[in-house]
N, C-alpha and C. Protein backbone atom coordinates (compact mmCIF):
# COMPACT_ATOMS: atom_id res chain seq x y z
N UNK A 1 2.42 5.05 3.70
CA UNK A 1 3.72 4.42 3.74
C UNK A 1 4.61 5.19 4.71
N UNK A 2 5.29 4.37 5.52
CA UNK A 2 6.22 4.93 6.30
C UNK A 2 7.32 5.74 5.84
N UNK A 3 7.69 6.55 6.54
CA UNK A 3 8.99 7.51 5.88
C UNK A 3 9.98 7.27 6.23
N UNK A 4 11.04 7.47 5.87
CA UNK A 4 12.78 6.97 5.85
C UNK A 4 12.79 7.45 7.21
N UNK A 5 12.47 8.30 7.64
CA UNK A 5 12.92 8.68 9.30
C UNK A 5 11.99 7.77 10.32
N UNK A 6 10.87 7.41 10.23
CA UNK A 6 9.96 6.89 10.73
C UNK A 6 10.37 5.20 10.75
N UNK A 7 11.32 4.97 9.75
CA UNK A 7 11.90 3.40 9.99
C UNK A 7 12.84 3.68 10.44
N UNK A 8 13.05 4.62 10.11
CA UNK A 8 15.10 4.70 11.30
C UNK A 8 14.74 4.89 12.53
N UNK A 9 13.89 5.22 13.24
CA UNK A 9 13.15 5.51 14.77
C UNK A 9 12.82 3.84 14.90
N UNK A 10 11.95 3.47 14.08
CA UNK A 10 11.69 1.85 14.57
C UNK A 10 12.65 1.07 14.66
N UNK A 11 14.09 1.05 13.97
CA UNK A 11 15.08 0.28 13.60
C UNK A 11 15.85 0.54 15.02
N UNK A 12 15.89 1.48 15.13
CA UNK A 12 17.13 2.34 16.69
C UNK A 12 16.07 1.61 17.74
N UNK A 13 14.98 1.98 18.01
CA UNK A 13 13.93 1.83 18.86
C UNK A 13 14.50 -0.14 19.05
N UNK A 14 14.01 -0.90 17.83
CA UNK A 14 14.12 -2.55 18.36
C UNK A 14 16.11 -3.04 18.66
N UNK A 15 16.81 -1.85 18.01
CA UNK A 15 18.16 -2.19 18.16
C UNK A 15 18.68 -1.96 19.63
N UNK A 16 17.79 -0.66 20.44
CA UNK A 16 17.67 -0.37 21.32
C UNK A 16 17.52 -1.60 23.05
N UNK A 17 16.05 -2.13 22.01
CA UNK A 17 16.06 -3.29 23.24
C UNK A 17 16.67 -4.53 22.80
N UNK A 18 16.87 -4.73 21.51
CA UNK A 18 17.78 -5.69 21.87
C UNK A 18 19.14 -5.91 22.28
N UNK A 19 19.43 -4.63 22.52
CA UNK A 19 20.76 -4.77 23.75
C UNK A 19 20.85 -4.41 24.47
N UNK A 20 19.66 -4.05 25.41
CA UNK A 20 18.99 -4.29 26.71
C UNK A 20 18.77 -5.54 27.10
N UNK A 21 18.34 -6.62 26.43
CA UNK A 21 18.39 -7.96 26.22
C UNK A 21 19.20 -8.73 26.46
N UNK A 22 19.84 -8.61 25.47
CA UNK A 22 21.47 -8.64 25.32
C UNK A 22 22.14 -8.80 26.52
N UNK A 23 22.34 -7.68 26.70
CA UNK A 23 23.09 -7.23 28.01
C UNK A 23 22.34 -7.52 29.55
N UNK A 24 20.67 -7.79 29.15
CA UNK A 24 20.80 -8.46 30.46
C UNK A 24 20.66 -9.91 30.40
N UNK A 25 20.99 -10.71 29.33
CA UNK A 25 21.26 -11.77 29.66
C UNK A 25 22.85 -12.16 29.90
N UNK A 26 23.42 -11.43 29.29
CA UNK A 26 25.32 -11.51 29.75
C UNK A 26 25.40 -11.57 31.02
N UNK A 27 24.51 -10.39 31.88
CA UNK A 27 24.58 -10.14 33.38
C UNK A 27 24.01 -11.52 34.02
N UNK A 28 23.07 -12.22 33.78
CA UNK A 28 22.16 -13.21 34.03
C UNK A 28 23.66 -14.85 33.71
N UNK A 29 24.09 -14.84 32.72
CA UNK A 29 25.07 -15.92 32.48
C UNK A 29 26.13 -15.43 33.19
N UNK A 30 27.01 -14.12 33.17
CA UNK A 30 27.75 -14.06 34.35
C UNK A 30 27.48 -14.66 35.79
N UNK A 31 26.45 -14.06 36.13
CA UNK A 31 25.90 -14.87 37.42
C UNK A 31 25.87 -16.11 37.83
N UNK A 32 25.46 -16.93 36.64
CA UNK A 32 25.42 -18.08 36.99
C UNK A 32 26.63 -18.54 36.91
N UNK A 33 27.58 -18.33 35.91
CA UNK A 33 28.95 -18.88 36.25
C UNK A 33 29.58 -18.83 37.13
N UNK A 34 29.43 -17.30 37.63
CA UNK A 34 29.99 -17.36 39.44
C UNK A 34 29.27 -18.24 40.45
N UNK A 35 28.47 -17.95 40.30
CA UNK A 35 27.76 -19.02 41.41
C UNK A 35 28.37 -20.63 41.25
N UNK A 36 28.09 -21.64 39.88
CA UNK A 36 29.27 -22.96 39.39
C UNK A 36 30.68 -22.43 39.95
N UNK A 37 31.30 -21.32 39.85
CA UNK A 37 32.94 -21.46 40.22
C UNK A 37 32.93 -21.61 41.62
N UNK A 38 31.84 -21.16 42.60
CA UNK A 38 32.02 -21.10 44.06
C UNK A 38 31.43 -22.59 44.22
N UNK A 39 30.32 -23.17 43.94
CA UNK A 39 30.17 -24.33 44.24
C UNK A 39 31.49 -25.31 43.56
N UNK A 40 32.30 -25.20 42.19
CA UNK A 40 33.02 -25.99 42.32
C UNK A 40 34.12 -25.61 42.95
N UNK A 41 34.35 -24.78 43.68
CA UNK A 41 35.67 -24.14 44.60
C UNK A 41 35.24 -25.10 45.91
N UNK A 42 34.04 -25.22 46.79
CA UNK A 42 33.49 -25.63 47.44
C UNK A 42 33.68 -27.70 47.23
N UNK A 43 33.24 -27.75 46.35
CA UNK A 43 33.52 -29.20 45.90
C UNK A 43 35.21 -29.40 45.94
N UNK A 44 36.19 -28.94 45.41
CA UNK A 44 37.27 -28.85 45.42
C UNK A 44 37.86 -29.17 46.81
N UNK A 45 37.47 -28.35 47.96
CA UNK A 45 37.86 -27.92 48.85
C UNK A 45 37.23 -29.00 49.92
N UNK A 46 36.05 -29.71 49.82
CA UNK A 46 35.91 -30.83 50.24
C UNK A 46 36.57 -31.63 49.87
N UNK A 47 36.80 -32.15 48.82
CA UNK A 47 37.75 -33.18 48.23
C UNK A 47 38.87 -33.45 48.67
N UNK A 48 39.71 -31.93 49.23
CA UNK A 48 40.92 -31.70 49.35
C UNK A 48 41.17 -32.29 51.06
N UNK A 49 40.06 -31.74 51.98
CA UNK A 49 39.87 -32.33 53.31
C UNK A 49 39.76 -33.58 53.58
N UNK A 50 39.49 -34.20 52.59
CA UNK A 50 38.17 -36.12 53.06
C UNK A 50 40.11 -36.68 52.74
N UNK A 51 39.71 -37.71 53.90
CA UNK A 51 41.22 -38.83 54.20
C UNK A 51 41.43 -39.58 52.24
N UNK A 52 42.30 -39.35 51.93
CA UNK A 52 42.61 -40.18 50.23
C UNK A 52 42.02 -41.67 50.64
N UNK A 53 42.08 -42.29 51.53
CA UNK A 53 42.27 -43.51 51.81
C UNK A 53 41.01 -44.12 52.92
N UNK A 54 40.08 -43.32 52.24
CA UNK A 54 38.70 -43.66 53.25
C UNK A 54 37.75 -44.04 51.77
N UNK A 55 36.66 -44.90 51.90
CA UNK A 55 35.64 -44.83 51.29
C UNK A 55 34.73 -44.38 51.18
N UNK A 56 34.14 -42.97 51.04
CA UNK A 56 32.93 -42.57 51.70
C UNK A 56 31.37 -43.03 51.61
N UNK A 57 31.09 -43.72 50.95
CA UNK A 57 29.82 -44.33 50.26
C UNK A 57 28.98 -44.88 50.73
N UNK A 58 27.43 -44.39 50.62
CA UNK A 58 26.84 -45.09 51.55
C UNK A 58 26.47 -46.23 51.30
N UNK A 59 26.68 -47.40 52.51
CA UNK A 59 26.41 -48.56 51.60
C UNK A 59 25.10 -49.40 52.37
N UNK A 60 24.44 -50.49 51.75
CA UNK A 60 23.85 -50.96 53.05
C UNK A 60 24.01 -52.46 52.66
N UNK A 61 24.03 -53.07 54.05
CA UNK A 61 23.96 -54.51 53.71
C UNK A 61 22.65 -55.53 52.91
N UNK A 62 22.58 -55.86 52.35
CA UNK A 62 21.70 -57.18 51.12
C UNK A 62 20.58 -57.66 52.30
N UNK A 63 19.67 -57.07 52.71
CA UNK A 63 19.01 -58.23 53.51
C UNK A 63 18.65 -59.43 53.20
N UNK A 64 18.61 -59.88 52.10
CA UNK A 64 18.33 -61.09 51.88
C UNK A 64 19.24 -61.73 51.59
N UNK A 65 20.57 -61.29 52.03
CA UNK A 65 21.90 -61.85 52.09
C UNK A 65 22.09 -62.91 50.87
N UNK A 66 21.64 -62.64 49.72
CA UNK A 66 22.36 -63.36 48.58
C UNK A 66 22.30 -63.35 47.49
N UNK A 67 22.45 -63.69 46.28
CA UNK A 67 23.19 -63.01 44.87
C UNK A 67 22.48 -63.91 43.98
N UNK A 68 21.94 -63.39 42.96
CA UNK A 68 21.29 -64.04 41.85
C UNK A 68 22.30 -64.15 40.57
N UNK A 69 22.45 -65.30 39.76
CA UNK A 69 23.17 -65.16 39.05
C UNK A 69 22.35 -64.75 37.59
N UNK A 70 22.72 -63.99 36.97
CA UNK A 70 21.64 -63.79 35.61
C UNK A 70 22.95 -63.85 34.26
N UNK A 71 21.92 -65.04 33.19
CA UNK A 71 22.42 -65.24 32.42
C UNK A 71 22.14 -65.18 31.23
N UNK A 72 23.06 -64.61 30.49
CA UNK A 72 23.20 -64.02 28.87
C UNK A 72 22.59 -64.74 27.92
N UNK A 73 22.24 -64.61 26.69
CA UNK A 73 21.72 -65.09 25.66
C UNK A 73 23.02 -66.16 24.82
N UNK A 74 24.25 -64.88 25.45
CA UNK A 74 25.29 -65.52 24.71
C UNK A 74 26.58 -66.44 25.89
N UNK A 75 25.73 -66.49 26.99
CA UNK A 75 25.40 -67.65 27.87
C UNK A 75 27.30 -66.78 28.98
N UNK A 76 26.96 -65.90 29.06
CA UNK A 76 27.98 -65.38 29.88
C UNK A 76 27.75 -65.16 31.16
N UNK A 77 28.24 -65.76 32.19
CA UNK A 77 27.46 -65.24 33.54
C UNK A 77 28.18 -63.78 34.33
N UNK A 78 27.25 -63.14 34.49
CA UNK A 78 26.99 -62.10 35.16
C UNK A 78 26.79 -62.20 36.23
């Protein structure tokens, strides 16, 4: 049977790495949050440049130039 000192060494020992752990996953989620604040600083900062009053979207024209109508059960056209 283990001795009272011999579990207090194992207890310190796993308390040990788990805040090595710990602490390097804080470092690991810090990181990534900085990295999201610069890309949305970046997003921001495009936003802030593009004309209010432009559309940017890519669009393309219908080659088959025309529109199907599809209709509901509860006979609504779409």
């Amino acid at each position: 049977m283990p001795s009272l000192y011999d579990r207090t060494t194992n207890l310190e020992e796993t308390l040990a790495q788990f805040m090595q752990v710990s602490m390097s996953n804080q470092k690991s989620t810090e990181s990534a949050i900085k990295n999201l604040e610069v890309q949305v600083g970046q997003l921001a900062k495009q936003l802030a440049e593009r004309p209010s009053n432009s559309f940017t979207a890519n669009t393309k024209k219908n080659p088959k130039e025309e529109c199907k109508v599809v209709m509901t059960r509860s006979r609504m056209v779409g």
